[in-house]
Protein backbone atom coordinates (compact mmCIF):
# COMPACT_ATOMS: atom_id res chain seq x y z
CA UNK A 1 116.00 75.20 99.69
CA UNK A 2 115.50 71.52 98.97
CA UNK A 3 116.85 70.72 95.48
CA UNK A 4 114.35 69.85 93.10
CA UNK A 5 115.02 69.24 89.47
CA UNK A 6 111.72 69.17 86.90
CA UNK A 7 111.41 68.28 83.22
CA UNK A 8 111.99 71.44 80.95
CA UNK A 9 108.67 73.48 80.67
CA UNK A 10 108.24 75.35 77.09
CA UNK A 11 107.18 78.26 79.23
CA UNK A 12 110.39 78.89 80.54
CA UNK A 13 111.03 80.81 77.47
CA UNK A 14 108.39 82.75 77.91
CA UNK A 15 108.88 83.63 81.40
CA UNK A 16 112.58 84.59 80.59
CA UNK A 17 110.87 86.46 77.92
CA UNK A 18 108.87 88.95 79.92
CA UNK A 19 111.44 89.16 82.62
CA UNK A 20 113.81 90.82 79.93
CA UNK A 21 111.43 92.94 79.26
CA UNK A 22 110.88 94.38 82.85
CA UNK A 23 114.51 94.40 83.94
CA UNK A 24 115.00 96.81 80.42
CA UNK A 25 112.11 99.12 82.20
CA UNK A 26 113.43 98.97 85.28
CA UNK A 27 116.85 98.97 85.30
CA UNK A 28 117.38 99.08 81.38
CA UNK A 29 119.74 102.55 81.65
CA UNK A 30 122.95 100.02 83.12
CA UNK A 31 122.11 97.60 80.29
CA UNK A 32 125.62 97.17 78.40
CA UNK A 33 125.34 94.71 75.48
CA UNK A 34 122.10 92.21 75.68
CA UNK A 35 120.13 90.11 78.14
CA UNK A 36 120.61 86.02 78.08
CA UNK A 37 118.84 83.17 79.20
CA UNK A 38 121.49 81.16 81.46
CA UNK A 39 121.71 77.90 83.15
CA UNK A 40 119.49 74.98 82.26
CA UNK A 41 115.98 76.48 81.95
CA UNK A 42 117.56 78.28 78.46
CA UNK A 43 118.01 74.46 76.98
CA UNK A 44 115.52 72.87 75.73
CA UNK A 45 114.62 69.30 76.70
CA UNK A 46 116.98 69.49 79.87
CA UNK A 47 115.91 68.85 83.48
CA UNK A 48 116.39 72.17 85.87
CA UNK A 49 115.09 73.45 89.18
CA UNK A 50 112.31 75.87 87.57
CA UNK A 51 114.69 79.22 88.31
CA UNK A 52 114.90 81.16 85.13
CA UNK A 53 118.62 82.48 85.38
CA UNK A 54 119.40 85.50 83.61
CA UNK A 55 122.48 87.28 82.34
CA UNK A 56 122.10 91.09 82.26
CA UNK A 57 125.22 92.83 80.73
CA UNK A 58 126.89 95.84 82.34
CA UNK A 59 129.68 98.02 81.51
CA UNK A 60 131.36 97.13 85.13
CA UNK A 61 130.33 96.35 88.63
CA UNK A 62 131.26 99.76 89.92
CA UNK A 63 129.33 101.92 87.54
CA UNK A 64 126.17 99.34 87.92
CA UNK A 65 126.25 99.32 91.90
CA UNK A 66 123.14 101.34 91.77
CA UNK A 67 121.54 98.95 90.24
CA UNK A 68 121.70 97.11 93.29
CA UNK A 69 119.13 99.55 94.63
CA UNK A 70 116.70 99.83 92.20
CA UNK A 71 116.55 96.16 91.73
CA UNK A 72 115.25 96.00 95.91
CA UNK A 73 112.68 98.06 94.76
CA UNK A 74 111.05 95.68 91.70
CA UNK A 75 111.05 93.10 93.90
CA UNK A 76 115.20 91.14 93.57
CA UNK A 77 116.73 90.34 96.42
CA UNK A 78 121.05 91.36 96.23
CA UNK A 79 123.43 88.85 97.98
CA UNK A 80 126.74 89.48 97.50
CA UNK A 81 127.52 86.01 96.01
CA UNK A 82 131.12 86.07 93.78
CA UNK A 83 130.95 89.72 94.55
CA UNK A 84 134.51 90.31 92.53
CA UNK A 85 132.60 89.17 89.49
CA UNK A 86 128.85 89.59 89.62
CA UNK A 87 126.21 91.21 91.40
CA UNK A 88 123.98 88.69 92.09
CA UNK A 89 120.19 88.62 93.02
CA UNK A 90 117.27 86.24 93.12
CA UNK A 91 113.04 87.11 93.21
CA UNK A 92 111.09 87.02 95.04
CA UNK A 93 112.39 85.84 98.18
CA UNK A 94 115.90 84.20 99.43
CA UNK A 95 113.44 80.66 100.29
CA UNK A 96 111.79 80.65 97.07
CA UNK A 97 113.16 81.58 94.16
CA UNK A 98 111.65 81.30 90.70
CA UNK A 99 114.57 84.05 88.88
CA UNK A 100 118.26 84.52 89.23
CA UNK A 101 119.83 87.97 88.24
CA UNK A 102 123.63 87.91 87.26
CA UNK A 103 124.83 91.34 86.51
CA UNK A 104 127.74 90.67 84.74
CA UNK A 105 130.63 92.80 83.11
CA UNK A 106 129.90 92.60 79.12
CA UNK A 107 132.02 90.14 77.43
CA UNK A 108 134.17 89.50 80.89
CA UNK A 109 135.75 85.74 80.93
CA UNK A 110 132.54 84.56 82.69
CA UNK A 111 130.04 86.31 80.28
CA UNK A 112 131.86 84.55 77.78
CA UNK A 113 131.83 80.99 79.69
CA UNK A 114 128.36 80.68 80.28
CA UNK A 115 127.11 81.57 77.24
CA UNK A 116 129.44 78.93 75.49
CA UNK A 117 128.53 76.11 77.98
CA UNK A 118 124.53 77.10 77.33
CA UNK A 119 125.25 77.21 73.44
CA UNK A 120 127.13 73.61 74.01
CA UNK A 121 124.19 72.48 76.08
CA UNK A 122 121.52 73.85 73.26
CA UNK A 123 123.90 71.75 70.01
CA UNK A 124 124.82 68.77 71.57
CA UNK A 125 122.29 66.34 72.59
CA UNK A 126 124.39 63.91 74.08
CA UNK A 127 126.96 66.66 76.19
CA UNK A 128 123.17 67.83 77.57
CA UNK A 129 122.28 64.26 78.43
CA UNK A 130 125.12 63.58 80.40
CA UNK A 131 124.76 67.20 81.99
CA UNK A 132 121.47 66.02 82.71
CA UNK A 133 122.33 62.34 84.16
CA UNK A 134 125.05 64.14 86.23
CA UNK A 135 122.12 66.84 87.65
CA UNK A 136 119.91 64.19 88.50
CA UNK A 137 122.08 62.12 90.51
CA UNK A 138 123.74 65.21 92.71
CA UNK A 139 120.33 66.61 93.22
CA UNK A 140 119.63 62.95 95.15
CA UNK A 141 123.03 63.35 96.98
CA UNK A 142 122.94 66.91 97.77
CA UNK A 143 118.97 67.17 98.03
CA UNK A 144 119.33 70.03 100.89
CA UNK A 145 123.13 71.68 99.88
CA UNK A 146 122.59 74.04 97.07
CA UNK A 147 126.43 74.79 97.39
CA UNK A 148 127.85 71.53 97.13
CA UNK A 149 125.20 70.80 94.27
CA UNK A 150 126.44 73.56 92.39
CA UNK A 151 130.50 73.15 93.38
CA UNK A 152 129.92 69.66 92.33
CA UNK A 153 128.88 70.54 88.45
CA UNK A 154 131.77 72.61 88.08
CA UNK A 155 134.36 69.75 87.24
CA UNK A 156 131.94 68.71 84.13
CA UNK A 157 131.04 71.88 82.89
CA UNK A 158 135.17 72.66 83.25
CA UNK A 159 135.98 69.75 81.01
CA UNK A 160 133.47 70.92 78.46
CA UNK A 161 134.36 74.05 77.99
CA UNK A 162 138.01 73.00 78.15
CA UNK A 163 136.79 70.29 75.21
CA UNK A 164 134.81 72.46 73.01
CA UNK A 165 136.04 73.33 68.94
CA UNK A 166 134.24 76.30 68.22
């Protein structure tokens, strides 16, 4: 998939919105702690490839492996991407994508990390600006390497999180 960044669309709220709300009819039993809006489509005014990425709490990956199942049949598509920490999943299809699933542990190290860097993001206009400049000019270098675009955030989003007082 060719890497395409757009300006933020109100609607992405909304779309997380009712995605919540079917993933806590279909799969709501594993649900351990809440449901978050992730990655840039949860911060307003920021750029983002229009994927709504979503954080779904669960006790442990072991006890939510059947999740993995149920999810194939509403429609998510399981790879297992940083399988010692997440089940991972996108909809509808592996070539175009328009939601992320993380199943993550509750409270684990990396619940905890991308919620701070998304509350950072949403409170600091000028840490989201320079997320944004930095976005924008590996999407042009890595237009057709999803992996490298993504590897290639980590150093920033590293040194804010290493930054942040509070």
């Amino acid at each position: 998939m060719k890497i395409e960044l757009e300006e933020y669309k109100p609607e992405w709220k909304q779309l997380f919105s009712r995605e919540s709300e079917f993933l806590q009819e279909g799969i709501g039993s594993f649900l351990c702690g809440t449901i978050e809006h992730v990655g840039s489509t949860a911060v307003p005014g920021l750029a983002s490839k229009p994927i709504i990425d979503i954080m779904f709490g669960v006790k442990d990956l072991s006890s939510s492996k059947d999740a993995i199942q149920a999810l194939s049949e509403i429609q998510y598509c399981y790879y297992p991407y940083k399988k010692e920490i997440m089940h991972w999943f996108c909809k509808p299809s592996p070539e175009f994508r328009t939601h992320h699933l993380h199943l993550v542990p509750y409270e684990s190290e990396l619940w905890k990390e991308r919620i701070k860097f998304r509350d950072i993001l949403r409170n600091n206009p000028q840490v989201a600006e320079n997320y944004q400049q930095l976005k924008k000019s590996l999407a042009v270098e890595f237009h057709s390497d999803r992996e490298a675009y993504t590897n290639n955030k980590w150093p920033f989003i590293k040194k804010v999180l290493c930054n942040a007082h509070y």
